[in-house]
N, C-alpha and C. Protein backbone atom coordinates (compact mmCIF):
# COMPACT_ATOMS: atom_id res chain seq x y z
N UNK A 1 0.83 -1.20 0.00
CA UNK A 1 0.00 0.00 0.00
C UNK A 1 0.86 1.26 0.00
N UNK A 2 1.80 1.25 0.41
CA UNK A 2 2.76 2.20 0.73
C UNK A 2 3.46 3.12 -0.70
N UNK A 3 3.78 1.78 -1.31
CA UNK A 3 4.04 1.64 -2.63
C UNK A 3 3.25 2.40 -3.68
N UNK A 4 2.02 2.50 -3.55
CA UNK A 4 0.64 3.07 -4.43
C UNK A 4 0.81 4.18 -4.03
N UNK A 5 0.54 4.63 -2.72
CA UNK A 5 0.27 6.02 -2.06
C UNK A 5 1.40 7.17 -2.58
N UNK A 6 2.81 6.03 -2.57
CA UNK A 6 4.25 6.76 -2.99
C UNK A 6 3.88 7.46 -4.87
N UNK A 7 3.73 5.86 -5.21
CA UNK A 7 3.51 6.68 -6.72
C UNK A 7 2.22 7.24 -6.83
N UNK A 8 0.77 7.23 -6.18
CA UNK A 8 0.42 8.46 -7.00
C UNK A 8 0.70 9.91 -6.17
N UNK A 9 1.47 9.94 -5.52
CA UNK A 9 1.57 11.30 -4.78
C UNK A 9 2.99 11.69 -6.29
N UNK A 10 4.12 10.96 -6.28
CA UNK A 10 4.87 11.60 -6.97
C UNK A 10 4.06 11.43 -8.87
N UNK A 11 3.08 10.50 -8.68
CA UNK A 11 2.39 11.04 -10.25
C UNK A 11 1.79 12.33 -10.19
N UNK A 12 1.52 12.79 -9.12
CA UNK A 12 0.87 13.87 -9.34
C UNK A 12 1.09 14.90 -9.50
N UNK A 13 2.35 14.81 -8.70
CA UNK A 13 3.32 15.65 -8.27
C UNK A 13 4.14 16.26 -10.06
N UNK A 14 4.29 15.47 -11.12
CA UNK A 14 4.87 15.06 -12.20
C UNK A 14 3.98 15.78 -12.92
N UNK A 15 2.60 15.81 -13.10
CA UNK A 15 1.13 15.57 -14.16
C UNK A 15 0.67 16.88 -13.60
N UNK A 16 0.66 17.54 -12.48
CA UNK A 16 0.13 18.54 -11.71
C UNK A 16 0.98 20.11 -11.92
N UNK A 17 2.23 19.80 -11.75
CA UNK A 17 2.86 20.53 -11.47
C UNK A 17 4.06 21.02 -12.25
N UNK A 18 4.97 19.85 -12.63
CA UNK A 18 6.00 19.40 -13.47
C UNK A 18 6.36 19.60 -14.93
N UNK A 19 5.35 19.34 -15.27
CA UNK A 19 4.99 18.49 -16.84
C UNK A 19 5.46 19.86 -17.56
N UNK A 20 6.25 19.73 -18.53
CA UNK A 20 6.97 20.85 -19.31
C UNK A 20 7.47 22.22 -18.61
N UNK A 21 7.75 21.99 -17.47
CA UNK A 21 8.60 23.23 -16.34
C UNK A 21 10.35 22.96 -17.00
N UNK A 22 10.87 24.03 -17.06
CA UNK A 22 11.96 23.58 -16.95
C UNK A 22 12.93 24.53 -15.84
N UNK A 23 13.97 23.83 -15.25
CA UNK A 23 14.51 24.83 -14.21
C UNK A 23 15.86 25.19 -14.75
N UNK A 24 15.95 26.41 -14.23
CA UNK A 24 17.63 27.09 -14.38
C UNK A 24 18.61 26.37 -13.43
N UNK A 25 18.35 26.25 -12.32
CA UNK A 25 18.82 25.59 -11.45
C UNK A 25 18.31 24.39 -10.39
N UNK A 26 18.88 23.49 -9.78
CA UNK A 26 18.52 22.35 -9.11
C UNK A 26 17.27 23.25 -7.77
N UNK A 27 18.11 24.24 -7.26
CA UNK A 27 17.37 24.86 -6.58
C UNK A 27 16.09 25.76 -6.30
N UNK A 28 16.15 25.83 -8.14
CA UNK A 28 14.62 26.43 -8.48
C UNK A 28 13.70 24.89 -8.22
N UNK A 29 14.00 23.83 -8.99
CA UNK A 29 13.35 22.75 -8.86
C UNK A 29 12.99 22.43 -7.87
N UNK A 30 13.64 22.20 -6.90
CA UNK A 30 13.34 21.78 -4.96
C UNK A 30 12.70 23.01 -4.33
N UNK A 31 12.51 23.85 -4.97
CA UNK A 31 11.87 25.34 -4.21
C UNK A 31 10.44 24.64 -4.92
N UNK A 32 10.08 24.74 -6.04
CA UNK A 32 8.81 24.13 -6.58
C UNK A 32 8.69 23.09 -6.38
N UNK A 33 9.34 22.09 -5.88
CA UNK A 33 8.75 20.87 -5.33
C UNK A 33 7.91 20.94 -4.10
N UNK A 34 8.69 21.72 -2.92
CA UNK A 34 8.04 22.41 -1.84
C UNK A 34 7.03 23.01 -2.10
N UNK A 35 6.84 23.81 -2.75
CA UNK A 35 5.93 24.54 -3.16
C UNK A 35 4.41 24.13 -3.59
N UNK A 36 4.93 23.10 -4.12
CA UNK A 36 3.77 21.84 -4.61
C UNK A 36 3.12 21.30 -3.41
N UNK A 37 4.14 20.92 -2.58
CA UNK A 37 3.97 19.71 -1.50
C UNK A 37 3.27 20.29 -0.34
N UNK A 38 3.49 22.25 -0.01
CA UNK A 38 2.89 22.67 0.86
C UNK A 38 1.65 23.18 0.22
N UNK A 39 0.75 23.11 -0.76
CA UNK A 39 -0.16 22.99 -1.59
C UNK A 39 -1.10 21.92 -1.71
N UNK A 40 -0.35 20.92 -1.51
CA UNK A 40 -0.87 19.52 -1.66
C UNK A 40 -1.69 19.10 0.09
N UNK A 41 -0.45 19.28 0.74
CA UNK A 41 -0.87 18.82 2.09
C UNK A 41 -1.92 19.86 2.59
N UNK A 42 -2.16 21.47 2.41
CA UNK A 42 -2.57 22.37 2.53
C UNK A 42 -3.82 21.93 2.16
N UNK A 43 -4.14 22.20 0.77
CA UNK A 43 -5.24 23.08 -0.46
C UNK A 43 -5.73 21.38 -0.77
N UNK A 44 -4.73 20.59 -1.23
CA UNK A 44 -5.76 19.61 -2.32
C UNK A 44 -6.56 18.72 -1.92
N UNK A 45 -7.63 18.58 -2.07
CA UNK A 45 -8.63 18.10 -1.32
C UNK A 45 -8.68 16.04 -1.80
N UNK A 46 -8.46 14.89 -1.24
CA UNK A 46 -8.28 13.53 -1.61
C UNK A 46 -9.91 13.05 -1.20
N UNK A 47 -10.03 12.03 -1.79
CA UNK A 47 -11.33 11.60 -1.87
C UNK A 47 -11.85 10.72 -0.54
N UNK A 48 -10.36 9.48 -0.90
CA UNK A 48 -10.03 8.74 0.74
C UNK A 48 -9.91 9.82 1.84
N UNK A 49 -10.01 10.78 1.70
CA UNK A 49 -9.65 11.63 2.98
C UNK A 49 -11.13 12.56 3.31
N UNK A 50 -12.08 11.48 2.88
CA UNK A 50 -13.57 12.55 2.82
C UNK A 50 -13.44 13.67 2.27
N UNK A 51 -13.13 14.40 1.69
CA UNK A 51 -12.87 15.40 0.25
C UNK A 51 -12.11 16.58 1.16
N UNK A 52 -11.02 16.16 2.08
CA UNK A 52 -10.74 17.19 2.69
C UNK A 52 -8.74 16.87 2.66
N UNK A 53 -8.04 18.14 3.04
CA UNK A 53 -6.87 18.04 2.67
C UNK A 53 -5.82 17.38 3.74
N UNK A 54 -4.91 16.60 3.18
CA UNK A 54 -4.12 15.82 4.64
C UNK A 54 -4.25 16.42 5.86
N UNK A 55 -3.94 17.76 5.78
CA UNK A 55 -3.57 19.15 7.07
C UNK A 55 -4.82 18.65 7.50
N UNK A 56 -5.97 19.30 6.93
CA UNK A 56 -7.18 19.02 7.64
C UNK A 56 -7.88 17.63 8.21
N UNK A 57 -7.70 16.74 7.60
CA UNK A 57 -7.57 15.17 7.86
C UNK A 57 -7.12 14.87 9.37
N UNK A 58 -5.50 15.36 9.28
CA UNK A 58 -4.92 14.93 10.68
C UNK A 58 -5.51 15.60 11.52
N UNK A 59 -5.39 17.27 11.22
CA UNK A 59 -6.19 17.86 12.31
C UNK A 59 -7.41 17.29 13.34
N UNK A 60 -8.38 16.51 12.19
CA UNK A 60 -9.50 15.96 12.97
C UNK A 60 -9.10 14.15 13.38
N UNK A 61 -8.04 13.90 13.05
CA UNK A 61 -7.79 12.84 13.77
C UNK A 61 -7.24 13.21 15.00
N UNK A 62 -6.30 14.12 14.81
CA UNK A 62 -5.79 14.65 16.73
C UNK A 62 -6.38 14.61 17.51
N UNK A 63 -7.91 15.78 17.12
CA UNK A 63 -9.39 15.92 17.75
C UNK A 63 -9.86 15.03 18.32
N UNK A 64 -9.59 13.74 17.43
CA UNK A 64 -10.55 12.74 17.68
C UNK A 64 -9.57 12.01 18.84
N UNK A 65 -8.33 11.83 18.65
CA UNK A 65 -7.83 11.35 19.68
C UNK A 65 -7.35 11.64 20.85
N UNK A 66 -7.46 13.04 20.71
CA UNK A 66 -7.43 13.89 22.20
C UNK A 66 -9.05 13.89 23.03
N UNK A 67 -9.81 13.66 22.33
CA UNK A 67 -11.67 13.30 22.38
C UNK A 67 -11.39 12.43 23.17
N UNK A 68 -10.84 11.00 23.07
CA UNK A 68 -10.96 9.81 23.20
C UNK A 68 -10.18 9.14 24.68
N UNK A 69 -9.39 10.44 24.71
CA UNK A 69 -8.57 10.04 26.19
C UNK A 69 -8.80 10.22 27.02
């Protein structure tokens, strides 16, 4: 499972973001990778995640497990 989750995060990452970018430097590239990734975990909303974004996801798992103690 780990395996799936890996590639479609970096397919998306590729198809989303990537796809005909080109960089001047290694460091423009890893600045837009970040850039992506705090976007992703932020803003993009996953389906498995009830249509809401990782950030927000965990958030209400914390909730739920600070609820629970």
């Amino acid at each position: 499972m780990a395996n799936a989750c890996s590639e479609t995060l970096f397919g998306s990452l590729k198809v989303e973001w990537l796809h005909g970018q080109r960089f001047a430097t290694i460091r423009e590239a890893k600045d837009a990778v970040l850039e992506w990734l705090r976007w992703y975990n932020r803003s993009r909303m996953h389906s498995t995640l009830d249509y809401s974004s990782p950030a927000e996801y965990e958030q209400r798992w914390m909730e739920q497990q600070q609820a629970a103690a």
